[in-house]
C-alpha atoms as a PDB file:
ATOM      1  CA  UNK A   1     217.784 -53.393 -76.136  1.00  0.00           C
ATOM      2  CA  UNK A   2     217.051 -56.670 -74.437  1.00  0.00           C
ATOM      3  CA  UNK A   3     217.864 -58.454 -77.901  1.00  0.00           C
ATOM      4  CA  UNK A   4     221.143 -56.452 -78.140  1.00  0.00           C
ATOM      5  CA  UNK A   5     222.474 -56.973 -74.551  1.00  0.00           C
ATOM      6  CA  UNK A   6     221.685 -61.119 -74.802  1.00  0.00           C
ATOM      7  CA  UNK A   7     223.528 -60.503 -78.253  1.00  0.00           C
ATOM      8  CA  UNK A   8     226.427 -59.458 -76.550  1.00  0.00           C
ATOM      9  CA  UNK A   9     226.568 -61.963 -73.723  1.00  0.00           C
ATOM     10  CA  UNK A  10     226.171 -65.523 -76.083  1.00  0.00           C
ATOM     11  CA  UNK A  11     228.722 -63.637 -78.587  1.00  0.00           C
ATOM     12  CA  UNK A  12     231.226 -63.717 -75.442  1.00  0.00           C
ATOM     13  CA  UNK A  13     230.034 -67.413 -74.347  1.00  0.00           C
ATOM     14  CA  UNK A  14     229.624 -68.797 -77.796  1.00  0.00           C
ATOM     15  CA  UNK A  15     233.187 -70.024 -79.600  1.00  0.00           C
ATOM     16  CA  UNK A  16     231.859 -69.833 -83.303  1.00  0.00           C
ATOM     17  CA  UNK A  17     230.807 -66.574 -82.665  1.00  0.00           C
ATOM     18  CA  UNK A  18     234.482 -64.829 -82.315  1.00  0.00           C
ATOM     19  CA  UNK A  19     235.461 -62.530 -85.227  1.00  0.00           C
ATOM     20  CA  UNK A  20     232.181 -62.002 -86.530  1.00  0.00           C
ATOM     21  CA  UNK A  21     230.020 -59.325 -87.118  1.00  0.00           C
ATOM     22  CA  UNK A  22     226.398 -59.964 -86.464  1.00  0.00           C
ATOM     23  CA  UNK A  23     223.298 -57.572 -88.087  1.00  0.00           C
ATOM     24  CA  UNK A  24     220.686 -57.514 -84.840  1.00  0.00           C
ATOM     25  CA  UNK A  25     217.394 -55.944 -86.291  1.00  0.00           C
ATOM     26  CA  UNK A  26     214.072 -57.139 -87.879  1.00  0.00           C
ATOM     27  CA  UNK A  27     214.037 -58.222 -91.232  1.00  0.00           C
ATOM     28  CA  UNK A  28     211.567 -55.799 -91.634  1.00  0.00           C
ATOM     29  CA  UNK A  29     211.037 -51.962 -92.815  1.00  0.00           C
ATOM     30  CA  UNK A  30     209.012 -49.546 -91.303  1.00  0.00           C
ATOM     31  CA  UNK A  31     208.837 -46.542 -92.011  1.00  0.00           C
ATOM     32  CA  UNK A  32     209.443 -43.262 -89.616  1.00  0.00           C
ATOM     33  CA  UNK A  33     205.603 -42.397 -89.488  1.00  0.00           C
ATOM     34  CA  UNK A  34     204.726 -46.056 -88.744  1.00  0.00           C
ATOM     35  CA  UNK A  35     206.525 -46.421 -85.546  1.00  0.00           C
ATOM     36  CA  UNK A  36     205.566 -42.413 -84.845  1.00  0.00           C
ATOM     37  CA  UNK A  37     201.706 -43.981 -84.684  1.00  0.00           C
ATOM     38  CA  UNK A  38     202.872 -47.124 -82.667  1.00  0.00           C
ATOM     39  CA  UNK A  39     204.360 -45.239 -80.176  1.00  0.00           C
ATOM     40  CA  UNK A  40     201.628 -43.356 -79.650  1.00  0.00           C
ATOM     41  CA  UNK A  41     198.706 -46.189 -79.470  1.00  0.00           C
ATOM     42  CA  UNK A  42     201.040 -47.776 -77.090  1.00  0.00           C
ATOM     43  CA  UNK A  43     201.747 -45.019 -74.807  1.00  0.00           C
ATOM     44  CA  UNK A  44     198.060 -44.467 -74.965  1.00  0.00           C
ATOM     45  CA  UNK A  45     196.905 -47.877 -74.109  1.00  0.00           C
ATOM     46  CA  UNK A  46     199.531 -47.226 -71.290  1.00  0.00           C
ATOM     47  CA  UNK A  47     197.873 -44.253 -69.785  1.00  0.00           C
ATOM     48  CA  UNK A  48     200.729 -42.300 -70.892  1.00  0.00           C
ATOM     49  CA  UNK A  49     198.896 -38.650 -72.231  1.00  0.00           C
ATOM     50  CA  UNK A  50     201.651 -37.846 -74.525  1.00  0.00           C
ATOM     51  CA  UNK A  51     201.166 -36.204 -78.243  1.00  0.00           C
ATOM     52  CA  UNK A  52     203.953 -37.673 -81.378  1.00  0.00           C
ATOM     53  CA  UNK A  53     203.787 -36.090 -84.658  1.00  0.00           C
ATOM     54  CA  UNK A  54     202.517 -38.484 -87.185  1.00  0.00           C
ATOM     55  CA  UNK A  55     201.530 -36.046 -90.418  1.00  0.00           C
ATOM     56  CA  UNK A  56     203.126 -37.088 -92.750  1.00  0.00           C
ATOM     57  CA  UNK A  57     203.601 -34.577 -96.124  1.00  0.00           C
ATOM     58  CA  UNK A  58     203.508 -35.121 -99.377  1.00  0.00           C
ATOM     59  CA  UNK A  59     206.951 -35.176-100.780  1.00  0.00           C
ATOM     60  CA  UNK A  60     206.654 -32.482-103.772  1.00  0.00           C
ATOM     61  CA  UNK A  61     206.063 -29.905-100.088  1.00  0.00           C
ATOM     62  CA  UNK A  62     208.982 -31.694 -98.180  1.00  0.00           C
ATOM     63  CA  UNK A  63     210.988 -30.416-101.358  1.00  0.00           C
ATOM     64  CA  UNK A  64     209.625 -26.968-101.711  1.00  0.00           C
ATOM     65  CA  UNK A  65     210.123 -26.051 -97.826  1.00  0.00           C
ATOM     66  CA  UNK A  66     213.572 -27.458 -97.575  1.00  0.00           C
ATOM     67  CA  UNK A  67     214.749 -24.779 -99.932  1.00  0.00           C
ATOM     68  CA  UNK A  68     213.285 -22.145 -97.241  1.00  0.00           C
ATOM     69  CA  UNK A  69     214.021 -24.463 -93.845  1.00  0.00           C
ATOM     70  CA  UNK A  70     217.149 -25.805 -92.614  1.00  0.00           C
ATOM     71  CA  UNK A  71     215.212 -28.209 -90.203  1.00  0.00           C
ATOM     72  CA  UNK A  72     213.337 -30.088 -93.448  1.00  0.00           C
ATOM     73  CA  UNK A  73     216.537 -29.579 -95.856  1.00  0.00           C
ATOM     74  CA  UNK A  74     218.485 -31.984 -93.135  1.00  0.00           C
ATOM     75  CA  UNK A  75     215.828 -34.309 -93.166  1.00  0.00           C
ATOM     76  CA  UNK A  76     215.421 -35.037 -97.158  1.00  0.00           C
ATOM     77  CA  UNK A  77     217.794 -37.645 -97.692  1.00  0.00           C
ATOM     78  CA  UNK A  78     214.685 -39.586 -95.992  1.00  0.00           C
ATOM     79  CA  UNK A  79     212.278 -38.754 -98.751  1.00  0.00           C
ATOM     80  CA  UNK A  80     214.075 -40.813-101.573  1.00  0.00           C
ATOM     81  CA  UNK A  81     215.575 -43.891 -98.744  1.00  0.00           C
ATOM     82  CA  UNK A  82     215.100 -46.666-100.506  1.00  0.00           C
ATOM     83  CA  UNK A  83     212.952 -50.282 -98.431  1.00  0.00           C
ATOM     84  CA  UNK A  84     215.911 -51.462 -96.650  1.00  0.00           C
ATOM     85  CA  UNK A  85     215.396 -55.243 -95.575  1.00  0.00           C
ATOM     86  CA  UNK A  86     218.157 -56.880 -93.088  1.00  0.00           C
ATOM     87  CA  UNK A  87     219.692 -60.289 -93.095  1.00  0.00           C
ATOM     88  CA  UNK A  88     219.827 -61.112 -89.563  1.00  0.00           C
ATOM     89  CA  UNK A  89     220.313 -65.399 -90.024  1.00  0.00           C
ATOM     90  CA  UNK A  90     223.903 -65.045 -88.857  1.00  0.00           C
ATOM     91  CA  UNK A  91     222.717 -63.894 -85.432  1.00  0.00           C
ATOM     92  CA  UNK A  92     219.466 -66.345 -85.207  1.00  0.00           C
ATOM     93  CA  UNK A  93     222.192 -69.103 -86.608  1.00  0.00           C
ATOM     94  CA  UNK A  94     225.210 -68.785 -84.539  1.00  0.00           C
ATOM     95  CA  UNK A  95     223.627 -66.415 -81.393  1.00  0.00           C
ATOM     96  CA  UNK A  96     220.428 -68.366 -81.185  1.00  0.00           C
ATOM     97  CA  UNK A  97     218.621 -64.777 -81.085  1.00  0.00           C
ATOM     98  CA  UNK A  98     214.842 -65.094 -82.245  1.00  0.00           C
ATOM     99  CA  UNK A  99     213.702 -61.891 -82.797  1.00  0.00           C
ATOM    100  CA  UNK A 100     210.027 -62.552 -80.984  1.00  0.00           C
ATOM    101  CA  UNK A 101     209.141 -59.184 -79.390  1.00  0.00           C
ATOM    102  CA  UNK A 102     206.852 -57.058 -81.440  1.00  0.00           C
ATOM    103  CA  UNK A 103     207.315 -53.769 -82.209  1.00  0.00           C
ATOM    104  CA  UNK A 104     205.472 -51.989 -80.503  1.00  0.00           C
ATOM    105  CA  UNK A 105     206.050 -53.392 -77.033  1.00  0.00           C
ATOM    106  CA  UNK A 106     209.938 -52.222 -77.599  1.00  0.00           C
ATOM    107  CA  UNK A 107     208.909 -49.161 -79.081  1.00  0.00           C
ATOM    108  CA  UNK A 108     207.321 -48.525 -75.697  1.00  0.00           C
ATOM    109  CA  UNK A 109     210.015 -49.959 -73.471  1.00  0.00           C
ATOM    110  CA  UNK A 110     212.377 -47.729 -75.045  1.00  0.00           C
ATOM    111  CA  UNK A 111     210.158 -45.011 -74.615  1.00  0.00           C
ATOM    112  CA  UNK A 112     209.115 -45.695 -70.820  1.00  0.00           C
ATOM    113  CA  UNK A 113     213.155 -45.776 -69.860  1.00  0.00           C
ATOM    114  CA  UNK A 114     213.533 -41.886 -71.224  1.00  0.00           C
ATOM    115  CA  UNK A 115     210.500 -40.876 -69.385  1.00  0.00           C
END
C-alpha cells in the first residue's frame, strides 16, 4: 500500500505523469498457495499464532467437487489462470517507483493492519 499511496502523490506532483494510466505491481507471479505459506512463516516469525490454509488439491478433485460445492465451483476459473506477468516500466519510468519491498514483509503489513 505504501507503493500505491507514493504512486498517487508523484502522479499529482509529476507533469509527464497526467493522463496516464500506470500498472503498480511486481513483475512477478505467484501463485495463491505461495503467498498463503508466506503469510504464514511471516506471521510466525512475528509471534503471531495464527493458522492459513495452504493444501493445495490436485486439480482433477477441484473439478469433481465443484459439481457438488458452490464454494469450489466459484473458485475454478483459478485452476486454468494462465502465469500473468506485469509491465510496470511506465511507473518505475515516469513515477520513479522501484518496487524494493519483498513480498513477504507486505504480505505481513497488510496482514498486521486487519488484525
Amino acid at each position: 500500500m505504501k507503493d500505491v499511496a507514493l504512486a498517487h502523490i508523484r502522479a499529482l506532483e509529476i507533469e509527464e505523469a497526467a493522463n496516464h494510466r500506470f500498472i503498480l505491481s511486481t513483475e512477478q507471479n505467484t501463485q495463491y498457495v505461495e503467498l498463503a505459506r508466506s503469510l504464514e512463516q511471516a506471521l510466525a516469525s512475528n509471534g503471531y499464532d495464527y493458522s492459513i490454509r495452504t493444501l493445495s488439491l490436485p486439480r482433477w478433485m477441484v473439478r469433481f467437487g465443484a459439481v457438488f460445492s458452490s464454494e469450489l465451483e466459484n473458485i475454478l476459473f483459478l485452476i486454468d489462470e494462465p502465469a500473468r506477468t506485469y509491465n510496470n516500466q511506465k511507473s518505475r519510468q515516469i513515477l520513479g517507483i522501484g518496487y524494493e519491498r519483498d513480498l513477504k514483509s507486505i504480505m505481513l503489513a497488510a496482514a498486521e493492519s486487519l488484525i
